[in-house]
PDB file of N, CA and C in Angstrom:
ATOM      1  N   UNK A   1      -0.659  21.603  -1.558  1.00  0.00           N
ATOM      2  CA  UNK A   1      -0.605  20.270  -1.016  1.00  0.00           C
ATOM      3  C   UNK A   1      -1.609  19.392  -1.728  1.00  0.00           C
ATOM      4  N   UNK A   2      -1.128  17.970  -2.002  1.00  0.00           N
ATOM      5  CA  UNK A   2      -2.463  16.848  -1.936  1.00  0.00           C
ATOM      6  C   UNK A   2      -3.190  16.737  -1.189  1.00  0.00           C
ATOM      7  N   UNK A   3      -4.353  17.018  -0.649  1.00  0.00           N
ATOM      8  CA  UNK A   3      -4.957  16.774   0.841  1.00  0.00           C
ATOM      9  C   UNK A   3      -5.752  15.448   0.256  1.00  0.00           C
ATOM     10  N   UNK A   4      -5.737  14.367   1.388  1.00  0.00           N
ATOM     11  CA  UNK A   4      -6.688  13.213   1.587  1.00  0.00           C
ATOM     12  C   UNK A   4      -7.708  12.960   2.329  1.00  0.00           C
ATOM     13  N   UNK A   5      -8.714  12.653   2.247  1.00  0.00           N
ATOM     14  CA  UNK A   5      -9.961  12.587   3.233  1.00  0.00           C
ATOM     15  C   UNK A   5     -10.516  11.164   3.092  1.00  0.00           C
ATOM     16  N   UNK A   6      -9.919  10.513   3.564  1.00  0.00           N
ATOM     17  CA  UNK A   6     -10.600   8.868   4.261  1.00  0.00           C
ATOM     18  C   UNK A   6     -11.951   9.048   4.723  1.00  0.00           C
ATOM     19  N   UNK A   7     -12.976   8.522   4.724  1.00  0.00           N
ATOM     20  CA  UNK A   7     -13.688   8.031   5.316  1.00  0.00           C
ATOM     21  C   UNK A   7     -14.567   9.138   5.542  1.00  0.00           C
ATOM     22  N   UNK A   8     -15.202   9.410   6.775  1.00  0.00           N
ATOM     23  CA  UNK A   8     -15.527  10.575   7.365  1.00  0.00           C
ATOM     24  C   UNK A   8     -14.545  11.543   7.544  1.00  0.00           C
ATOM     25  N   UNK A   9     -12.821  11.690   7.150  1.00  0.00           N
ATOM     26  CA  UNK A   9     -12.388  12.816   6.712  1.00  0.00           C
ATOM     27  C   UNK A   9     -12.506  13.775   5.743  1.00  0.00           C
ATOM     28  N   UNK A  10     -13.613  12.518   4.621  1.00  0.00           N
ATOM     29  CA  UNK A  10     -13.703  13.484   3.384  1.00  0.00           C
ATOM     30  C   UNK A  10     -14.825  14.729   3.415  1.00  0.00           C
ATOM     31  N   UNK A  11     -15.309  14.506   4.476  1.00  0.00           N
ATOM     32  CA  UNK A  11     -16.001  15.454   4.354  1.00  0.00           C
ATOM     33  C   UNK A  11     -15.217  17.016   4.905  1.00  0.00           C
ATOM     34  N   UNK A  12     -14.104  16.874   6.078  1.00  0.00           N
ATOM     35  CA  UNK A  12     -13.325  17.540   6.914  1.00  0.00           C
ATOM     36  C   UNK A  12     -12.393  18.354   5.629  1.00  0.00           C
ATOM     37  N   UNK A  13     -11.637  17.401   4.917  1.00  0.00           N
ATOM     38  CA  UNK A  13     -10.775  17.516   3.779  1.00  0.00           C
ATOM     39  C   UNK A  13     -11.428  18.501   2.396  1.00  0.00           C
ATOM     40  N   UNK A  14     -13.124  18.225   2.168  1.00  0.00           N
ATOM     41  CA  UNK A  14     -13.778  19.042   1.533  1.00  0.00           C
ATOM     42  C   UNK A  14     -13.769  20.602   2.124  1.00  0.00           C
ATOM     43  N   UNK A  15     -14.258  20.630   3.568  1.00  0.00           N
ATOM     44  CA  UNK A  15     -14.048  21.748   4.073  1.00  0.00           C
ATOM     45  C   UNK A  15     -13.071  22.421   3.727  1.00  0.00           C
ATOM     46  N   UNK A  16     -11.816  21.714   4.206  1.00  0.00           N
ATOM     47  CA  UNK A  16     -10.685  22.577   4.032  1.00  0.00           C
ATOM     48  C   UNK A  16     -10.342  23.369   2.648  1.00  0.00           C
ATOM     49  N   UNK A  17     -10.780  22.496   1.668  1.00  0.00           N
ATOM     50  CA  UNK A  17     -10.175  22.807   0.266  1.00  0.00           C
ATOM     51  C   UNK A  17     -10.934  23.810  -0.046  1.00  0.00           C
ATOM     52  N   UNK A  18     -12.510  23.950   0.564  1.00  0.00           N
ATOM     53  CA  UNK A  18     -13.404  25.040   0.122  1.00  0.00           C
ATOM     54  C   UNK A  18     -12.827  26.234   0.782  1.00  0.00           C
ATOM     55  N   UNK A  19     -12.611  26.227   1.958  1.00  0.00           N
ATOM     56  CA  UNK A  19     -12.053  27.817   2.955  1.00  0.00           C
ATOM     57  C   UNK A  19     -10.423  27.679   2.660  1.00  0.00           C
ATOM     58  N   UNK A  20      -9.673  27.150   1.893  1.00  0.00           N
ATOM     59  CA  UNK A  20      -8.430  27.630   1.487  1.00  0.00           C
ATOM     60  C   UNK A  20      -8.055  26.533   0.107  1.00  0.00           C
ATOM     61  N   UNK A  21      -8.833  27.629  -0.730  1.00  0.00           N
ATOM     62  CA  UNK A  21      -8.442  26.580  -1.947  1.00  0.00           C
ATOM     63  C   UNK A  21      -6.957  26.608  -2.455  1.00  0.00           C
ATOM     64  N   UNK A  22      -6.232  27.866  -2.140  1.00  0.00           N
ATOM     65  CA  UNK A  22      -4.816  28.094  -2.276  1.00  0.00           C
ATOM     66  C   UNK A  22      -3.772  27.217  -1.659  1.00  0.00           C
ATOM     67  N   UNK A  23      -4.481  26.643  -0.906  1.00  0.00           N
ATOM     68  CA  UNK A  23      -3.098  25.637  -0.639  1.00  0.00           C
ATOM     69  C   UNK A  23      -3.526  24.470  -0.692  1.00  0.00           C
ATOM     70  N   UNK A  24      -4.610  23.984  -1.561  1.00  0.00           N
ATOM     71  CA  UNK A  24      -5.150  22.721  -1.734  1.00  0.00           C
ATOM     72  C   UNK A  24      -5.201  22.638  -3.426  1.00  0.00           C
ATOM     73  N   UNK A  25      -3.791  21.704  -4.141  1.00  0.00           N
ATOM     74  CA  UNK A  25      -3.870  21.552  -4.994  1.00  0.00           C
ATOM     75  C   UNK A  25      -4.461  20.550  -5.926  1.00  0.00           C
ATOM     76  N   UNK A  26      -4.405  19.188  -5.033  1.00  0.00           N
ATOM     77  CA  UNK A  26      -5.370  18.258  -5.418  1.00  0.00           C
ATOM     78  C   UNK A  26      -6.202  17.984  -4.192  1.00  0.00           C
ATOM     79  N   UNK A  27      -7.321  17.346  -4.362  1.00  0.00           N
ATOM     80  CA  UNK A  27      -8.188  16.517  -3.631  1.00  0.00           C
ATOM     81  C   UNK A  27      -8.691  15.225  -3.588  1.00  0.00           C
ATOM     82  N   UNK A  28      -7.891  14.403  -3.124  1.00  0.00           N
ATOM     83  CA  UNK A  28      -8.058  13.314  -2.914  1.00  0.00           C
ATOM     84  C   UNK A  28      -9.242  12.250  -1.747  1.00  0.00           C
ATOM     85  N   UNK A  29     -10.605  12.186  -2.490  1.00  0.00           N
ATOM     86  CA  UNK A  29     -11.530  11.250  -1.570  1.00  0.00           C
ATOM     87  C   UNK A  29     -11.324   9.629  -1.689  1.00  0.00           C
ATOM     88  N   UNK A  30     -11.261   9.270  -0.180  1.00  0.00           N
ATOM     89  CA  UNK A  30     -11.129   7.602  -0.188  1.00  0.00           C
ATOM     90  C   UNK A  30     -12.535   7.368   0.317  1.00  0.00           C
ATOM     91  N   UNK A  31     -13.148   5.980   0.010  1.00  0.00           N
ATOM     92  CA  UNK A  31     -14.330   5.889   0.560  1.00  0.00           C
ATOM     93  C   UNK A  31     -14.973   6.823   1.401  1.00  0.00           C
ATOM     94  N   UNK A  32     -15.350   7.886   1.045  1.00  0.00           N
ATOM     95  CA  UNK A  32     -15.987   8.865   0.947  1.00  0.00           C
ATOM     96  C   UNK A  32     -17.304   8.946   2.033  1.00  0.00           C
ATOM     97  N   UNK A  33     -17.509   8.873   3.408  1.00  0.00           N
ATOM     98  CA  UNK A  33     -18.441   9.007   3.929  1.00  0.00           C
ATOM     99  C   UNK A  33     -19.676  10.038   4.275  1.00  0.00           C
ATOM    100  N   UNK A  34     -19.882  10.684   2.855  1.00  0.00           N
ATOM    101  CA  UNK A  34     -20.393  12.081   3.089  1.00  0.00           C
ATOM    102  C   UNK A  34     -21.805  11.993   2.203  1.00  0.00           C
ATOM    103  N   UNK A  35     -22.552  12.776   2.161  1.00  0.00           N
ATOM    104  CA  UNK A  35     -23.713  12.694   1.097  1.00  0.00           C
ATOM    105  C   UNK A  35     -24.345  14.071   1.294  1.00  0.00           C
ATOM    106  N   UNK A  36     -24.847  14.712  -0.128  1.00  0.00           N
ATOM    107  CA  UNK A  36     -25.321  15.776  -0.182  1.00  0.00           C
ATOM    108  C   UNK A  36     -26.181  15.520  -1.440  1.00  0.00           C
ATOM    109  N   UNK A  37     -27.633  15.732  -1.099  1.00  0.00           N
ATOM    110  CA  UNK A  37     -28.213  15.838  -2.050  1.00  0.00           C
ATOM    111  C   UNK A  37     -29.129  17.211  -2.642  1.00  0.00           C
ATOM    112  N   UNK A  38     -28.336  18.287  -1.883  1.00  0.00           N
ATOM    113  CA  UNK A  38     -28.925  19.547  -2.935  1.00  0.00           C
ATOM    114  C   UNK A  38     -29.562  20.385  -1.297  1.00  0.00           C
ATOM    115  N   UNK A  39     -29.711  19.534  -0.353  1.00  0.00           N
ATOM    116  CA  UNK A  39     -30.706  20.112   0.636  1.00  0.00           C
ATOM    117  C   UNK A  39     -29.634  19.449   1.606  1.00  0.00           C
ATOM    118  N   UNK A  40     -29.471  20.154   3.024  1.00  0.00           N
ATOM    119  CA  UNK A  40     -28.854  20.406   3.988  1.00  0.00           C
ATOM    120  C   UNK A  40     -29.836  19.324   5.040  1.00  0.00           C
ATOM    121  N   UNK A  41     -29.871  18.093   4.947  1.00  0.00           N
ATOM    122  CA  UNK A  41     -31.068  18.005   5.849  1.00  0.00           C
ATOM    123  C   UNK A  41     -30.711  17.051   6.817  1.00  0.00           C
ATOM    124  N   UNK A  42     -28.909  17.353   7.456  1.00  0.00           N
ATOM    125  CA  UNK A  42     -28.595  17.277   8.967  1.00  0.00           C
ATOM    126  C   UNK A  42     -29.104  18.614   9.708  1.00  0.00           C
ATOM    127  N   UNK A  43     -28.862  20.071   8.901  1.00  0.00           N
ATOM    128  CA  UNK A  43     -29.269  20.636   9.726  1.00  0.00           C
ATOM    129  C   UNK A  43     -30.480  20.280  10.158  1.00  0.00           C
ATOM    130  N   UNK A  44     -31.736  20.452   9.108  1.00  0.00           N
ATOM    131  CA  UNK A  44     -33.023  20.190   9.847  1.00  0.00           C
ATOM    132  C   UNK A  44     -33.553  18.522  10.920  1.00  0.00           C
ATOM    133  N   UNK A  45     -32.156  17.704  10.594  1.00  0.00           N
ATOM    134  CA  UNK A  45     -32.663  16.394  11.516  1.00  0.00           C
ATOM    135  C   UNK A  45     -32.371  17.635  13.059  1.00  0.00           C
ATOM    136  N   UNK A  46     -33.053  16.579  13.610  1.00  0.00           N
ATOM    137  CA  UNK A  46     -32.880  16.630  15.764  1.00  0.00           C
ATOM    138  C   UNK A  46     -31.226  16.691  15.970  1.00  0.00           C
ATOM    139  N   UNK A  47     -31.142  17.898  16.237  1.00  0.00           N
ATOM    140  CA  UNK A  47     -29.380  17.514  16.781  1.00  0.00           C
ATOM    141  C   UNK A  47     -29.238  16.282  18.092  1.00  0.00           C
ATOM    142  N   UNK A  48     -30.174  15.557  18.252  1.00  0.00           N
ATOM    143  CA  UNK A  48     -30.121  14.622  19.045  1.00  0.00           C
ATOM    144  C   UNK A  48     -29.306  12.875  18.321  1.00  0.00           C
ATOM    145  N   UNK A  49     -29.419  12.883  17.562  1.00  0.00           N
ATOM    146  CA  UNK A  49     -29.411  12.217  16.325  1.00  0.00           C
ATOM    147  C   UNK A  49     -28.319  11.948  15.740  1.00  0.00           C
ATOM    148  N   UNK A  50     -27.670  13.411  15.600  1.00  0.00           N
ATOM    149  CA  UNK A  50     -25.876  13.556  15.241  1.00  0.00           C
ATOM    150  C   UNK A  50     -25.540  12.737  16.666  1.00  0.00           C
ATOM    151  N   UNK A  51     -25.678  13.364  17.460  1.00  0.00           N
ATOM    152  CA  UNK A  51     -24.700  12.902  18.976  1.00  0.00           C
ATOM    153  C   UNK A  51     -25.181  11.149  19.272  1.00  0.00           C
ATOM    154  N   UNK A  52     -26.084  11.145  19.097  1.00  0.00           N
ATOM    155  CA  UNK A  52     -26.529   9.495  19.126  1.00  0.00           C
ATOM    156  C   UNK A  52     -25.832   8.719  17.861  1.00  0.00           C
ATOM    157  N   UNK A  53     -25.364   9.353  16.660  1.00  0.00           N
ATOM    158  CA  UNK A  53     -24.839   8.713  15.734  1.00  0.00           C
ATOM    159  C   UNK A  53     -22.597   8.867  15.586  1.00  0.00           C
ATOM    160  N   UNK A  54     -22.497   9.857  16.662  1.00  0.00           N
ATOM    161  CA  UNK A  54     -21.222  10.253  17.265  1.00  0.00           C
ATOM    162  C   UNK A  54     -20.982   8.910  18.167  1.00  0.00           C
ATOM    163  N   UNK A  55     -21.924   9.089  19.059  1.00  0.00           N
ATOM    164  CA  UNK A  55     -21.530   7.769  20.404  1.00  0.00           C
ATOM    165  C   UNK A  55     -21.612   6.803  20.147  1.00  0.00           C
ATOM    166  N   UNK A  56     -22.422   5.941  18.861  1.00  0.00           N
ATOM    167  CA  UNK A  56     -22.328   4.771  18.255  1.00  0.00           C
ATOM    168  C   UNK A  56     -20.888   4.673  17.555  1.00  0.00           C
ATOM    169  N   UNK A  57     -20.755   6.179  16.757  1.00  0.00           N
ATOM    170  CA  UNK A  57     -19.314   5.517  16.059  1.00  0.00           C
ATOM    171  C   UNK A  57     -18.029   5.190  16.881  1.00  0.00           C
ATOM    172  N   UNK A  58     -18.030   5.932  18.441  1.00  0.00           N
ATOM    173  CA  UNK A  58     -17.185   6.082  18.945  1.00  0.00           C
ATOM    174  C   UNK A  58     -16.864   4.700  19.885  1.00  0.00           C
ATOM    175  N   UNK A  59     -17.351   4.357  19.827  1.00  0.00           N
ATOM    176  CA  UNK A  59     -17.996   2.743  20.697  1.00  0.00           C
ATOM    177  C   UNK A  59     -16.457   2.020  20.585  1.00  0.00           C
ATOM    178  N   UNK A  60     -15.926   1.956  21.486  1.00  0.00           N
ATOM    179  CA  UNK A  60     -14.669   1.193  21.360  1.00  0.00           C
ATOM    180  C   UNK A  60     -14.529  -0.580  20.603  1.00  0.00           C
ATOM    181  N   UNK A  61     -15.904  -1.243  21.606  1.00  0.00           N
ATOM    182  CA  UNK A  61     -16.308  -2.156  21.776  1.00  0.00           C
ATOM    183  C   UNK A  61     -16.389  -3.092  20.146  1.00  0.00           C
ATOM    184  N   UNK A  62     -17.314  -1.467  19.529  1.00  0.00           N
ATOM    185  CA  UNK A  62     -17.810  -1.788  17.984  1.00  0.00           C
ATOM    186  C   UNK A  62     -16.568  -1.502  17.030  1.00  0.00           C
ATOM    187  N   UNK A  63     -16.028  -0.848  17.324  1.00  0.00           N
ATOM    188  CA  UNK A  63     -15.063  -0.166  16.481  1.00  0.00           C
ATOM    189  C   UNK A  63     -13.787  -1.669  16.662  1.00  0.00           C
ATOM    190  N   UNK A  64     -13.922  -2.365  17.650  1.00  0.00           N
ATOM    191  CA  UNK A  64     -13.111  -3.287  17.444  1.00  0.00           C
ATOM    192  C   UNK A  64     -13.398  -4.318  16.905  1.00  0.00           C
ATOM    193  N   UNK A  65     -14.874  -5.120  16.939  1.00  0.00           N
ATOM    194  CA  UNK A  65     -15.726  -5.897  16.512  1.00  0.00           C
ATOM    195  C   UNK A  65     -15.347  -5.329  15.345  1.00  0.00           C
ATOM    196  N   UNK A  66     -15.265  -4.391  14.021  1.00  0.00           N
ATOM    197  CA  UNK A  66     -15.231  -4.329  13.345  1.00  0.00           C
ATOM    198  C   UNK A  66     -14.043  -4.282  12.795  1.00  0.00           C
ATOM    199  N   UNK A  67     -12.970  -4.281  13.465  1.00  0.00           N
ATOM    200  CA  UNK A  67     -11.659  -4.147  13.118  1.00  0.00           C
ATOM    201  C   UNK A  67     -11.035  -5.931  12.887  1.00  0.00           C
ATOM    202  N   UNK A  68     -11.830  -6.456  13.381  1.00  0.00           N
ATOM    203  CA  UNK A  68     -11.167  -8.316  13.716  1.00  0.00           C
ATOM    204  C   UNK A  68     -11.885  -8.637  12.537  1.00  0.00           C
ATOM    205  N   UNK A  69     -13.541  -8.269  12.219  1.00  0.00           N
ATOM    206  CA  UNK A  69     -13.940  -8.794  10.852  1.00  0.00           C
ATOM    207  C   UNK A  69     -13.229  -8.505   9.875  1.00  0.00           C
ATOM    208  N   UNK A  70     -12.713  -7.434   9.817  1.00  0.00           N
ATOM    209  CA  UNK A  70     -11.624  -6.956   8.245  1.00  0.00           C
ATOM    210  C   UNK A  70     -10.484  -6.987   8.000  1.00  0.00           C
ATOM    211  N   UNK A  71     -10.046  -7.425   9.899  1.00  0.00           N
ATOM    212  CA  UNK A  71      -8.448  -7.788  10.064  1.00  0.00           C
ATOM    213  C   UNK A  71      -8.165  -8.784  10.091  1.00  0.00           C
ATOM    214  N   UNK A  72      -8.900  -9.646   9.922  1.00  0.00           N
ATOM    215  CA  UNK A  72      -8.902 -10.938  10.731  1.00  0.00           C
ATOM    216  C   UNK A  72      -7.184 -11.692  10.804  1.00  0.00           C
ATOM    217  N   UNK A  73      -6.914 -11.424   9.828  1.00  0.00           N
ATOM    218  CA  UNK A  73      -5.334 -12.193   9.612  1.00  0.00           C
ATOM    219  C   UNK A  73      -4.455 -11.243  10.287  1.00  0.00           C
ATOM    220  N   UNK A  74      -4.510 -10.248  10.806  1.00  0.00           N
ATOM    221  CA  UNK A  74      -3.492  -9.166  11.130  1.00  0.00           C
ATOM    222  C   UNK A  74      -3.336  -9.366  12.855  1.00  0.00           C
ATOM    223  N   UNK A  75      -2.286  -8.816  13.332  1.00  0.00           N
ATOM    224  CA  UNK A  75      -2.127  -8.980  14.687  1.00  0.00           C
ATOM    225  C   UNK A  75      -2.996  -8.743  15.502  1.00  0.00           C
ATOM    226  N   UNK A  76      -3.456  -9.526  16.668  1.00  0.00           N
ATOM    227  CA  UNK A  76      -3.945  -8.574  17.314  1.00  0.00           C
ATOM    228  C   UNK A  76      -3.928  -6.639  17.938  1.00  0.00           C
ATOM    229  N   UNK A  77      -2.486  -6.765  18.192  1.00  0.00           N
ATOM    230  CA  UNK A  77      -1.733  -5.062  18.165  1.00  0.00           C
ATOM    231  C   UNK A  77      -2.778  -4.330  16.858  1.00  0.00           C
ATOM    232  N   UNK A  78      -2.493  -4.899  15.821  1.00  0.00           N
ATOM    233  CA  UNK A  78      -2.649  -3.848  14.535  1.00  0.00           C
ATOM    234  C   UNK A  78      -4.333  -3.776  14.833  1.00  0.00           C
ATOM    235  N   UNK A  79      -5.056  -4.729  15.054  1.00  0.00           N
ATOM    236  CA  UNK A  79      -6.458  -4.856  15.221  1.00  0.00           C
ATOM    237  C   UNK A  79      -6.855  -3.518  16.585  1.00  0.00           C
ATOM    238  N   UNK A  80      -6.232  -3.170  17.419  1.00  0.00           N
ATOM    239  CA  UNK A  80      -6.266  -2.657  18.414  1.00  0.00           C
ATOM    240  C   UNK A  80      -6.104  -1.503  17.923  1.00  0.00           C
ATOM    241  N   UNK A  81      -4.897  -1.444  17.263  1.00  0.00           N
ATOM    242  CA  UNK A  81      -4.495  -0.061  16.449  1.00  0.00           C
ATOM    243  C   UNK A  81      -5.750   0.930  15.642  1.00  0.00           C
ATOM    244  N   UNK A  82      -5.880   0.105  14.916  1.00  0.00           N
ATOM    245  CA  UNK A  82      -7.190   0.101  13.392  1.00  0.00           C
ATOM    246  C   UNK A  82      -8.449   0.665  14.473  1.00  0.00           C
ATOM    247  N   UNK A  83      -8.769   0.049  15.560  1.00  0.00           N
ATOM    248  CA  UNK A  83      -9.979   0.495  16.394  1.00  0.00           C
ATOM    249  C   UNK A  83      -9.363   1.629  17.032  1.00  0.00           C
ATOM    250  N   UNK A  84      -8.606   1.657  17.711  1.00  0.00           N
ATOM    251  CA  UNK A  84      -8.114   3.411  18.031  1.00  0.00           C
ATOM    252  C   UNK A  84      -8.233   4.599  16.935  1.00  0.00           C
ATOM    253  N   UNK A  85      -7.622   4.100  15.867  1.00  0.00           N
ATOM    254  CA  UNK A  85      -7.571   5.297  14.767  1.00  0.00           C
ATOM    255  C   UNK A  85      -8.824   5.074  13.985  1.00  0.00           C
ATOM    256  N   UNK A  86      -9.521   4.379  13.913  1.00  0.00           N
ATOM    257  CA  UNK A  86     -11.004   4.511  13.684  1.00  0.00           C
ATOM    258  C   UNK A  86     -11.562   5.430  14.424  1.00  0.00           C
ATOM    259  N   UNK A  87     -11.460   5.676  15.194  1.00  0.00           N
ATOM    260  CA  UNK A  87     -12.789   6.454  16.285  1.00  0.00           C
ATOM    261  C   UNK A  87     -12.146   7.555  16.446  1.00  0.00           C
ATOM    262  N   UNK A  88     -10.684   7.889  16.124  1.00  0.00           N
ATOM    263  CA  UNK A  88      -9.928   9.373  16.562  1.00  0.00           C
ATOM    264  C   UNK A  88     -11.302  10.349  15.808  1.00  0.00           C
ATOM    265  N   UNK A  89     -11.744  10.613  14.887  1.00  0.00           N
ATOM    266  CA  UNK A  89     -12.437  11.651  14.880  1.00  0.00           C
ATOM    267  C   UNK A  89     -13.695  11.798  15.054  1.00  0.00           C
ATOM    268  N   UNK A  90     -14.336  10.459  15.928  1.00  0.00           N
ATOM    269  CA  UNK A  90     -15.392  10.827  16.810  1.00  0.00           C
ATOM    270  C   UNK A  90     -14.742  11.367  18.198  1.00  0.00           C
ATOM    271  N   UNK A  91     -13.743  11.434  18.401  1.00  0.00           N
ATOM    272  CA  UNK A  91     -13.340  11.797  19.907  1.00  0.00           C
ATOM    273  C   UNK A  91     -12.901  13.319  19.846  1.00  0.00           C
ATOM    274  N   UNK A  92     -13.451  14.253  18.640  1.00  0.00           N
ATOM    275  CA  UNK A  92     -12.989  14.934  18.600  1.00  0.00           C
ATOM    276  C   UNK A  92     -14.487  16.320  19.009  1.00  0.00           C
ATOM    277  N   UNK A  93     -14.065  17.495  19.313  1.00  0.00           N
ATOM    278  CA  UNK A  93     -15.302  18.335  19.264  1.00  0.00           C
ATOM    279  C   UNK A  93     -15.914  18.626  17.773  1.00  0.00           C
TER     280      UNK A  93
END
């Protein structure tokens, strides 16, 4: 398969391709929300930190505020849309 990783999928989409490189023929990153610089150093932050940076992304409120700045010309519906599927993978475990 092509697999794609949007956003904070690319990091999900990296996963995948590493634990089954056999069925990941290309890899495709879109704005890329990931960073690694040689050292692991979410593990060593406060796991307090991840979850405080989970509940900010998940913020309906923000996630729509940000959907009208970049949508601005688009329906309201689609603006509503864009903030739902924004936050699907903070709503996830």
């Amino acid at each position: 398969m092509i697999l794609v990783g949007p956003s904070l999928g690319a990091a999900v989409a990296i996963d995948f391709a590493t634990n089954h490189p056999d069925a990941v023929e290309k890899l495709v990153l879109i704005d890329a929300s990931i960073f690694q610089d040689g050292t692991d150093n979410m593990a060593r932050s406060p796991r307090i930190l991840a979850y405080i940076g989970v509940f900010i992304l998940k913020s309906f409120p923000l996630r729509l505020y940000v959907n009208i700045l970049a949508l601005k010309r688009n329906s309201l519906s689609s603006i509503f849309d864009g903030a739902r599927i924004g936050r699907l993978h903070c709503m996830l475990p």
